[in-house]
C-alpha atoms as a PDB file:
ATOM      1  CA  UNK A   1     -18.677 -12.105  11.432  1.00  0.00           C
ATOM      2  CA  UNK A   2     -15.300 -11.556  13.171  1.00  0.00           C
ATOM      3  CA  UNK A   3     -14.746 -15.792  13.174  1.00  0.00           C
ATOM      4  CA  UNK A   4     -15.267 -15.588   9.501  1.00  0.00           C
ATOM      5  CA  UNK A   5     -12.917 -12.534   8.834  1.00  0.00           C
ATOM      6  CA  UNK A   6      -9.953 -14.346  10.867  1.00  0.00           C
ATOM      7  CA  UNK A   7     -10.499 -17.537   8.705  1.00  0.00           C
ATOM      8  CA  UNK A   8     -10.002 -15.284   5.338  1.00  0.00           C
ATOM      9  CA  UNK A   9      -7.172 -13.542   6.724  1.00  0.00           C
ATOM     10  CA  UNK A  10      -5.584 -16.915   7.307  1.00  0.00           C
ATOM     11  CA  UNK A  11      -6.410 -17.794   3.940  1.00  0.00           C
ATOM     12  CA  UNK A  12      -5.095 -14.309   2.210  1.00  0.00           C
ATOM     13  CA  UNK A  13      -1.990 -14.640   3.923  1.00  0.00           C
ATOM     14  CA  UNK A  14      -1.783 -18.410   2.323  1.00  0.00           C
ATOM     15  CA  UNK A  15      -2.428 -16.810  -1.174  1.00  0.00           C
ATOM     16  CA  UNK A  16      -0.018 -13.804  -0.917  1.00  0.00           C
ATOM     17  CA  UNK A  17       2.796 -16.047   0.501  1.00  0.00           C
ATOM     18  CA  UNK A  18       1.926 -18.537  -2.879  1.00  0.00           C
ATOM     19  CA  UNK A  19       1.641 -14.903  -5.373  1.00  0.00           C
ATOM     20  CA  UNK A  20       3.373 -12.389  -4.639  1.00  0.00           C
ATOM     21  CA  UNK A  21       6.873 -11.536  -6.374  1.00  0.00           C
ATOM     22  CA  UNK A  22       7.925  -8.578  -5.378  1.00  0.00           C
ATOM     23  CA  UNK A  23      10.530  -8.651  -3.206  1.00  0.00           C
ATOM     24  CA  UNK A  24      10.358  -5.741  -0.549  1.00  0.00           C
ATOM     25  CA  UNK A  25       6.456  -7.057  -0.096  1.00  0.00           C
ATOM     26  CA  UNK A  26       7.666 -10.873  -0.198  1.00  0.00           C
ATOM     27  CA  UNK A  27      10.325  -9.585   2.675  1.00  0.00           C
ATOM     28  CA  UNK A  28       7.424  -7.675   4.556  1.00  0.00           C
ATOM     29  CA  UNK A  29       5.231 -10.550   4.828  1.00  0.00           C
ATOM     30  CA  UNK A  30       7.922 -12.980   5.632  1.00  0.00           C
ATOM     31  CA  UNK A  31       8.569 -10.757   9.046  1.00  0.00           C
ATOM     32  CA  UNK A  32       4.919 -10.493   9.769  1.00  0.00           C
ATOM     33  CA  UNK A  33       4.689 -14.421  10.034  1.00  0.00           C
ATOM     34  CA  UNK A  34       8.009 -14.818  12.169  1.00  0.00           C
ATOM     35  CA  UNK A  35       6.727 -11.847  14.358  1.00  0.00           C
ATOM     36  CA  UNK A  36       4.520 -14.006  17.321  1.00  0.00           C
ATOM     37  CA  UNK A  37       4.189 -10.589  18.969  1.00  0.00           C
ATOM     38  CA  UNK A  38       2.481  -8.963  16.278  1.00  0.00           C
ATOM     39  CA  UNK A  39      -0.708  -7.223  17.433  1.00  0.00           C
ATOM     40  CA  UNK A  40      -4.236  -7.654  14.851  1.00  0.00           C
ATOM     41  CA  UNK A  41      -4.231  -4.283  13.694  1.00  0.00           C
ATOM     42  CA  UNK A  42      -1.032  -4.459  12.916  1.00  0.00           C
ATOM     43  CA  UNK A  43      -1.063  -7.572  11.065  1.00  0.00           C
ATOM     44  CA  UNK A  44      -4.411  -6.815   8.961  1.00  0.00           C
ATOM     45  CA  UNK A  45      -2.749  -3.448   8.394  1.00  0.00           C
ATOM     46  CA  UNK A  46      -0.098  -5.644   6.473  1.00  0.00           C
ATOM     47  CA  UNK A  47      -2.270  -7.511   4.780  1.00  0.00           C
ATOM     48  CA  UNK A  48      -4.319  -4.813   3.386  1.00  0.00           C
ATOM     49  CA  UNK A  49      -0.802  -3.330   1.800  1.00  0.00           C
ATOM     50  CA  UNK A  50       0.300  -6.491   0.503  1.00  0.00           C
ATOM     51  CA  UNK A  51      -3.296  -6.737  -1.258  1.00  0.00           C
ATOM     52  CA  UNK A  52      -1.964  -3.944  -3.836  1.00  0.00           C
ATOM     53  CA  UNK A  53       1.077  -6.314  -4.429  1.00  0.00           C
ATOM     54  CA  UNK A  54      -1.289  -9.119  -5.177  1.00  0.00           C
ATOM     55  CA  UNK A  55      -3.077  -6.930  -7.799  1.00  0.00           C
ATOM     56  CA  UNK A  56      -0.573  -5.311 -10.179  1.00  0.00           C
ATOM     57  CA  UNK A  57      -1.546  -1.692 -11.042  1.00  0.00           C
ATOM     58  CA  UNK A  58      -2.589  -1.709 -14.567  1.00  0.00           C
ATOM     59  CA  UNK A  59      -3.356   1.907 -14.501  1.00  0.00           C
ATOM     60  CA  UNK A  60      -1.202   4.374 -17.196  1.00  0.00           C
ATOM     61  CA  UNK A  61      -1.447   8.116 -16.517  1.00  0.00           C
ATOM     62  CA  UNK A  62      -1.501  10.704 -19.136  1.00  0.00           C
ATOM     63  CA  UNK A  63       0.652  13.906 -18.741  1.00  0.00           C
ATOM     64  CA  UNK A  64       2.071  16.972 -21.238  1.00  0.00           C
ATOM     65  CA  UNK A  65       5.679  17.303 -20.082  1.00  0.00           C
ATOM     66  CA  UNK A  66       7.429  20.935 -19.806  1.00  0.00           C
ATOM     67  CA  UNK A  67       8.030  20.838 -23.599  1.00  0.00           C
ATOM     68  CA  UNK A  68       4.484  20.177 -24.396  1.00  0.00           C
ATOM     69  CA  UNK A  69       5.188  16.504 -25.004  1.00  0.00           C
ATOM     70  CA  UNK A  70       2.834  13.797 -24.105  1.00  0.00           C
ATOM     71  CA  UNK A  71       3.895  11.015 -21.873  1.00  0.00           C
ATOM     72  CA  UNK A  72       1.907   7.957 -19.990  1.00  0.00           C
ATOM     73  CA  UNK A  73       3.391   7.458 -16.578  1.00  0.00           C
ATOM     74  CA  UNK A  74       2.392   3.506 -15.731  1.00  0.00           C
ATOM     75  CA  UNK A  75       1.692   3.351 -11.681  1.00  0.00           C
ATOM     76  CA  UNK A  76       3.778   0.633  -9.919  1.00  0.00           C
ATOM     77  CA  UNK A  77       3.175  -1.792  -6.730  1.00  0.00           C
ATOM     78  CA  UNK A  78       4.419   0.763  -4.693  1.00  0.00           C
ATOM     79  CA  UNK A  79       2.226   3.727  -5.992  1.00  0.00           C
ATOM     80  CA  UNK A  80      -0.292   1.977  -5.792  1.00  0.00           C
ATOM     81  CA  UNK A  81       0.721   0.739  -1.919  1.00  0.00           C
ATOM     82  CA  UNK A  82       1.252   4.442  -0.990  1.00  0.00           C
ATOM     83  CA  UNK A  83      -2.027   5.920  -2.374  1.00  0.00           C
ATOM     84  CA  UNK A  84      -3.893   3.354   0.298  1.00  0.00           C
ATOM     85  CA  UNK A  85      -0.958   4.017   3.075  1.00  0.00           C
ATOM     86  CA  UNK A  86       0.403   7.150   4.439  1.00  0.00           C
ATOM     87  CA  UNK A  87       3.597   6.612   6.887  1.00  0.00           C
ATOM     88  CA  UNK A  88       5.401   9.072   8.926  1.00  0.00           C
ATOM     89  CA  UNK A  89       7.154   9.357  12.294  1.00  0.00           C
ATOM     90  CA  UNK A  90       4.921  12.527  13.684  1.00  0.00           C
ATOM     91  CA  UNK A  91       1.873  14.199  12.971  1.00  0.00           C
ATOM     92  CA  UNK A  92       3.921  16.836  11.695  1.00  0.00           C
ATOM     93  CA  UNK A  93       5.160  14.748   8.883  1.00  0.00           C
ATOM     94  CA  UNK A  94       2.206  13.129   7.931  1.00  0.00           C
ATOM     95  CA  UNK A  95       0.274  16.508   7.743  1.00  0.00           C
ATOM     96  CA  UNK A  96       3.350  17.649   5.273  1.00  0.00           C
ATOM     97  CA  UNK A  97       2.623  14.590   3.083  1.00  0.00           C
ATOM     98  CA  UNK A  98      -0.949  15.187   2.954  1.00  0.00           C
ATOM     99  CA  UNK A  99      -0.205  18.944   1.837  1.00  0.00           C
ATOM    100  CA  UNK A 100       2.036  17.999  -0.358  1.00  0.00           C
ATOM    101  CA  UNK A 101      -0.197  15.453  -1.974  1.00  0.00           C
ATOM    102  CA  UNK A 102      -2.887  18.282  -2.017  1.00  0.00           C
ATOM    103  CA  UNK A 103      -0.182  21.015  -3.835  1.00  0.00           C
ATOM    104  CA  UNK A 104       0.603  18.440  -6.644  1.00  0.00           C
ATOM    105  CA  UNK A 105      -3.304  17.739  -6.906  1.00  0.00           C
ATOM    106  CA  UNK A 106      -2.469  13.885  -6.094  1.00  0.00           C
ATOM    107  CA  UNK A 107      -5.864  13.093  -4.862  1.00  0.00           C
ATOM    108  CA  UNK A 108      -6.131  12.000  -1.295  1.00  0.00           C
ATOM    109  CA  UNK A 109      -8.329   9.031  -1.105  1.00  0.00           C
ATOM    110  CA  UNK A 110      -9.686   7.261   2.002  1.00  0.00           C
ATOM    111  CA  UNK A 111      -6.466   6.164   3.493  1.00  0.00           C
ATOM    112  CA  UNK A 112      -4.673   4.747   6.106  1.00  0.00           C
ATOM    113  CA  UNK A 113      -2.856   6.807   8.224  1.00  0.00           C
ATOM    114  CA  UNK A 114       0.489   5.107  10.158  1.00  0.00           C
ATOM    115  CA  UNK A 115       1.819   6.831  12.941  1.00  0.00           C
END
């Protein structure tokens, strides 16, 4: 199982380097394949995030404004990225995201957390 997983990850990372556009993901998986140090997790971490850049966010959410007026809010590459990957320097931080996330009623889906 694990000899077939590290032949699709070799694979994905041929596909994303041939698809994706973006340019802070394009930059991101440039350094992961210069970095020779780069530890598994770490890499199929990356990969994982770079997945959302592979498939655009089609997604439109509906809202009433202040003034009562409807508006669609359409998710982008990096909403999408950060609803799969929570980042922070401490504990402390990431436990403020997460209650912030909960305060706003952004739901809090089976995530990553990055220390």
């Amino acid at each position: 199982m694990i000899a077939v997983y590290e032949k699709s990850v070799i694979k994905l990372v041929q596909i994303l380097d041939e698809r994706i556009k973006d340019p802070s993901c394009r930059k991101m998986l440039e350094d992961m394949k210069k970095d020779v140090n780069i530890s598994d997790n770490s890499k199929n971490s990356i990969v994982l995030y770079l997945l959302r850049a592979l498939f655009v966010p089609t997604t439109k959410k509906a809202y009433v404004d202040s003034s009562g007026k409807r508006c669609l809010q359409k998710c982008s590459i990096k909403d999408s990225q950060n609803s799969l990957v929570m980042v922070a320097n401490t504990i402390i931080e990431l436990e403020e995201n997460m209650k912030s996330r909960k305060q706003k009623n952004i739901p809090i889906q089976p995530c990553m957390l990055i220390l």
